[in-house]
Protein backbone atom coordinates (compact mmCIF):
# COMPACT_ATOMS: atom_id res chain seq x y z
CA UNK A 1 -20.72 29.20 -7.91
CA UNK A 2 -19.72 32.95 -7.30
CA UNK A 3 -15.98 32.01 -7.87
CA UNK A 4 -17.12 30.14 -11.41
CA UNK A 5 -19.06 32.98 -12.50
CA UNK A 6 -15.85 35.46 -11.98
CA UNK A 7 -13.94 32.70 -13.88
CA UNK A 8 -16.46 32.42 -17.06
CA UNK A 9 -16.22 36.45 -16.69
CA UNK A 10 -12.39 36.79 -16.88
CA UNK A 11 -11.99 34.14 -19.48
CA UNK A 12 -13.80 36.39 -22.02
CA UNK A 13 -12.34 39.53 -21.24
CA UNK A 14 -9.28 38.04 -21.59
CA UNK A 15 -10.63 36.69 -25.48
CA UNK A 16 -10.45 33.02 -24.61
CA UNK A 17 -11.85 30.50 -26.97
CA UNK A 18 -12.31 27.46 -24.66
CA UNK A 19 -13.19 26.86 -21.05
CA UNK A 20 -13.20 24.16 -18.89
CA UNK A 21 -14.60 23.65 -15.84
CA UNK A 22 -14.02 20.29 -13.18
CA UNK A 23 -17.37 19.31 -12.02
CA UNK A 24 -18.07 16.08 -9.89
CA UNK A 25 -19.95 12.85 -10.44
CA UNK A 26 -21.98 14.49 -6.63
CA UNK A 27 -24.01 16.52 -9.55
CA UNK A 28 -25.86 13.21 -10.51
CA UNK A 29 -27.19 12.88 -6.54
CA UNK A 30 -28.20 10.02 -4.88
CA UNK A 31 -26.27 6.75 -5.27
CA UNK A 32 -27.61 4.16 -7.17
CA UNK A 33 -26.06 0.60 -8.25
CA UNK A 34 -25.53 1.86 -11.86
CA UNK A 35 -22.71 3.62 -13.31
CA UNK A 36 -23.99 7.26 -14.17
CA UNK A 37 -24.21 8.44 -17.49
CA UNK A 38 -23.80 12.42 -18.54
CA UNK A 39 -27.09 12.47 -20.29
CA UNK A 40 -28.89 11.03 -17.29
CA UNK A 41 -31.28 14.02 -15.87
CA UNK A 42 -30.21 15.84 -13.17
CA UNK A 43 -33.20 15.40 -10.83
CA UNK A 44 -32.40 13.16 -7.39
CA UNK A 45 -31.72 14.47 -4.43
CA UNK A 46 -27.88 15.95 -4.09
CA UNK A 47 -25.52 17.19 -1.03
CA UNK A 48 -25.35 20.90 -0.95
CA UNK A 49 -22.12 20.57 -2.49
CA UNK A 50 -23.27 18.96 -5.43
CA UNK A 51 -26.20 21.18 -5.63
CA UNK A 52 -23.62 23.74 -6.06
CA UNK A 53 -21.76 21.88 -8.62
CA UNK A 54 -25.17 21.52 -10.58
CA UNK A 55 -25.56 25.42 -10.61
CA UNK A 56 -22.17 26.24 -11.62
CA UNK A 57 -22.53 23.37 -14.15
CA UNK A 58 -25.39 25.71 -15.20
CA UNK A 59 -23.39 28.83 -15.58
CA UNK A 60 -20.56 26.85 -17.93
CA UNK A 61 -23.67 25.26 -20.09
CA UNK A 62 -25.12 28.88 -21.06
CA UNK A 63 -21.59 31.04 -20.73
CA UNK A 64 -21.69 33.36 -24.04
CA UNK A 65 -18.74 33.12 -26.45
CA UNK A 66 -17.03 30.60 -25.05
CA UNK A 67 -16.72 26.63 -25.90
CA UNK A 68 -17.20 25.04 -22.62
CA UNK A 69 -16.23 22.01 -21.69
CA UNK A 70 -17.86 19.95 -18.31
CA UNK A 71 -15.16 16.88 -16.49
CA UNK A 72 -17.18 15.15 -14.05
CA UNK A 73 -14.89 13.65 -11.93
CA UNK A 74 -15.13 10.46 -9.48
CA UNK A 75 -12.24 9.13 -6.89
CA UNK A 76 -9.06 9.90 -7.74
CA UNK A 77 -5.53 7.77 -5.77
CA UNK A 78 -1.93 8.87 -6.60
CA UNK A 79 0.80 11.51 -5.46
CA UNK A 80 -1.20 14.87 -4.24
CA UNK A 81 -4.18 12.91 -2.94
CA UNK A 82 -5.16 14.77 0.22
CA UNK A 83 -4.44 12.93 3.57
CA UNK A 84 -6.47 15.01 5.93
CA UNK A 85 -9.82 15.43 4.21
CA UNK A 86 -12.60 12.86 3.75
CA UNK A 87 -11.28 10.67 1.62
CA UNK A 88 -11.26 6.76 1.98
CA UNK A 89 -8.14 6.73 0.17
CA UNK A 90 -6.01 9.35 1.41
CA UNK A 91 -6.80 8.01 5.12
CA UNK A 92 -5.46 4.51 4.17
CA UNK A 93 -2.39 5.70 2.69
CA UNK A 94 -1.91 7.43 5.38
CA UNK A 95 -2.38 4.76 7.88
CA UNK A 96 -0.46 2.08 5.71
CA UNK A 97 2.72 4.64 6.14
CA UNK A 98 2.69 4.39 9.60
CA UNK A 99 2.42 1.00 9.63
CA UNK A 100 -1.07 0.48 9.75
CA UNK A 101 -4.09 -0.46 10.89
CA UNK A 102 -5.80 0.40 8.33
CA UNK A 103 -9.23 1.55 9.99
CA UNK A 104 -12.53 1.86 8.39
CA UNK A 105 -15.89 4.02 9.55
CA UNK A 106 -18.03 1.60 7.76
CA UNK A 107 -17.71 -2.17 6.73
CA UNK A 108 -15.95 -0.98 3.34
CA UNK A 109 -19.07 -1.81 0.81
CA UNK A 110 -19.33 0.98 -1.31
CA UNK A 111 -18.19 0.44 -4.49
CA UNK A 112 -15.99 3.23 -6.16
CA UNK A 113 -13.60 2.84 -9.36
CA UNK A 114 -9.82 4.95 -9.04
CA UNK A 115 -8.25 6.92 -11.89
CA UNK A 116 -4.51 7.52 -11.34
CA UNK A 117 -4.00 11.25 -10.73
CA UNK A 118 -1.79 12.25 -13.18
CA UNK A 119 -4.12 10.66 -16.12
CA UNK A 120 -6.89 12.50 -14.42
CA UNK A 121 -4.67 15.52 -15.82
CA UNK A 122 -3.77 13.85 -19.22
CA UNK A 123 -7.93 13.31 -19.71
CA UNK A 124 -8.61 16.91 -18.60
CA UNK A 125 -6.31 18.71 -20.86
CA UNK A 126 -7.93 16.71 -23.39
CA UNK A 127 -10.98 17.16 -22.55
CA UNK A 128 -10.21 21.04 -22.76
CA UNK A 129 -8.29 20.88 -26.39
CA UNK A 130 -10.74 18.64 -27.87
CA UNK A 131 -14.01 18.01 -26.15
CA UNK A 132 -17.09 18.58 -27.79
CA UNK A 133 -18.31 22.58 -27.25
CA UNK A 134 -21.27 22.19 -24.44
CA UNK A 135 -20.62 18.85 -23.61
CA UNK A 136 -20.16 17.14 -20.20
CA UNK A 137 -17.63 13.91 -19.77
CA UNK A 138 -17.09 11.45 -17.07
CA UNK A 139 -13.76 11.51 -15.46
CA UNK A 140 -12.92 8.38 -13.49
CA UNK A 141 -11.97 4.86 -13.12
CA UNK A 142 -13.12 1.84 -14.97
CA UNK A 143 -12.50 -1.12 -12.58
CA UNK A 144 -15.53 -1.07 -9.82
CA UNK A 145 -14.22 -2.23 -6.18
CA UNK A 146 -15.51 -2.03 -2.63
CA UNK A 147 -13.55 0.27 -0.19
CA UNK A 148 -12.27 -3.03 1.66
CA UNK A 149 -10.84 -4.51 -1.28
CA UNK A 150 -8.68 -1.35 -1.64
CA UNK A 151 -7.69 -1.02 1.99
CA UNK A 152 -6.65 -4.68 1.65
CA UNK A 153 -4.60 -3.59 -1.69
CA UNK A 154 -2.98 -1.19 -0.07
CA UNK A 155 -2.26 -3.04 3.30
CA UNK A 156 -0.78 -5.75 1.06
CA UNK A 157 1.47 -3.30 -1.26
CA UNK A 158 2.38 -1.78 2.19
CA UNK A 159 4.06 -4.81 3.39
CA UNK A 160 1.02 -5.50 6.08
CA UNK A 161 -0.61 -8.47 6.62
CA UNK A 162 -4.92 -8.76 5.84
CA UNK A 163 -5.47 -8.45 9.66
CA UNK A 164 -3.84 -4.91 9.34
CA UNK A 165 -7.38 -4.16 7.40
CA UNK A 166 -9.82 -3.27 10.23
CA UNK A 167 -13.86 -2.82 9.69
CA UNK A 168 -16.17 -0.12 11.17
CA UNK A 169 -19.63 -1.09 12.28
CA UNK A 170 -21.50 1.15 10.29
CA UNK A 171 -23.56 -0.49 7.46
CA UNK A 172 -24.64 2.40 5.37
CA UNK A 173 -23.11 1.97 1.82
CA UNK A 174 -23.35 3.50 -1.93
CA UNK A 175 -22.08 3.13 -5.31
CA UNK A 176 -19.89 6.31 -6.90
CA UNK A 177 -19.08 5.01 -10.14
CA UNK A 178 -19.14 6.83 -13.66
CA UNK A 179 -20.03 5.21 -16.85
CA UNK A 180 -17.16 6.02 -19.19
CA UNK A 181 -18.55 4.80 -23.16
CA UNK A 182 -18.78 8.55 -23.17
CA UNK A 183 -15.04 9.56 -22.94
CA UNK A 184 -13.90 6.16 -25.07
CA UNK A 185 -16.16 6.93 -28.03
CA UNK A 186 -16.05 10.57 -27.97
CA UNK A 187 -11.92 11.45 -26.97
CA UNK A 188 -10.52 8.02 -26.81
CA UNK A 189 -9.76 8.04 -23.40
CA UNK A 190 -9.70 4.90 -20.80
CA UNK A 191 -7.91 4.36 -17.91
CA UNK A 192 -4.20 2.96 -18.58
CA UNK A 193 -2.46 3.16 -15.34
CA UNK A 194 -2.81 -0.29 -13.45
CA UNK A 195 -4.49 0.48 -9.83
CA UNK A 196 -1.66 -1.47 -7.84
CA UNK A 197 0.96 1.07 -10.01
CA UNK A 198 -1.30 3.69 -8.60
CA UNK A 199 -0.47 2.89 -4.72
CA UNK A 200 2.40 2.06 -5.14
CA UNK A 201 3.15 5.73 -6.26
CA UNK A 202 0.97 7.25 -3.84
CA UNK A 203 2.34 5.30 -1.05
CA UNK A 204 5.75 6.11 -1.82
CA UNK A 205 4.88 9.80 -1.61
CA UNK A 206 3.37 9.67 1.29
CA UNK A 207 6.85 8.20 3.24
CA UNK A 208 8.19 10.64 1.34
CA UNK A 209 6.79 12.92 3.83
CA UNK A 210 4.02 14.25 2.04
CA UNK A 211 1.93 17.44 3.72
CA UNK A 212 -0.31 16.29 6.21
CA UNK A 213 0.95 12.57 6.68
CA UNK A 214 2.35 12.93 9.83
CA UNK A 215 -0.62 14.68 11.32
């Protein structure tokens, strides 16, 4: 929040006309089966961290003399995905590299849609040159899928068989998925980039010796 405040503050000494700031899909709170829609209120329960993407959201929405822009992004797979964080994703790319297994925490349930990185950064600098002054938009995937059916994408694009795919016992599960009519009316935007295309890139990265595979 601090560190978004110092940005809004530099951005107009420095005479900008248009800022944009990369929320998350966390600011709607707690999961429900239903893809999220920007207009939805704000007013379940959230983590701390998207508590504090709801207050710097705050700070964008009422910044003086500037057009601000909000991209509320989901999940995210491609080349630069972090492999040592928290993410589903990045821990079975990572595992699929080596050879697998591919192990999950849970039973893979929860539903979450992909957008290829690098037309995550297409849609934001559109979203910056010509989204709507004080608007927020949806940045994410459009094809819903548990987190099993992706670690059994990936084990198959990695060469491994489905037995490579191995369940966790725990059965907590939830639903991260944006509702995009938003950015397709509004900018044109959808998702392009098949998700297959997507692992195979990221994949090929990571053998590439990408930071933090080998750890």
């Amino acid at each position: 929040v601090g560190g978004t405040a110092a940005m809004l503050a530099a951005a107009a000494r420095w005479g900008a006309r248009r800022f944009l700031y990369v929320s998350s899909g966390a600011v709607y709170g707690a999961s429900r089966p239903e893809p999220r829609r920007e207009g939805e209120p704000l007013t379940s329960p959230a983590t701390p961290y998207g508590q504090a993407k709801r207050r710097a959201e705050a700070l964008v929405a009422t910044a003086p003399g500037l057009e601000t822009v909000r991209a509320r992004g989901f999940a995210f797979i491609g080349p630069g995905l972090p492999l040592d964080g928290s993410y589903a994703a990045g821990d079975l790319l990572k595992e699929a590299a080596r050879g697998g297994p591919l192990t999950l925490r849970s039973t893979g349930a929860s539903v979450r849609t992909y957008l290829d990185a690098q037309e995550a950064g297409r849609w934001l600098a559109v979203m910056l040159a010509a989204g709507e002054p004080g608007t927020a938009y949806n940045l994410g995937g459009g094809l819903p899928l548990t987190v099993a059916m992706l670690a059994g994408l990936v084990a198959k694009i990695a060469g491994l068989g489905p037995a490579a795919v191995v369940l966790g016992p725990d059965t907590a599960t939830d639903s991260y998925v944006p509702d995009l009519s938003s950015v397709r009316e509004r900018l044109g935007l959808s998702p392009q980039v098949p998700l297959a295309d997507s692992v195979v890139a990221a994949l090929r990265w990571v053998r590439a010796g990408a930071p933090g595979a080998r750890a």
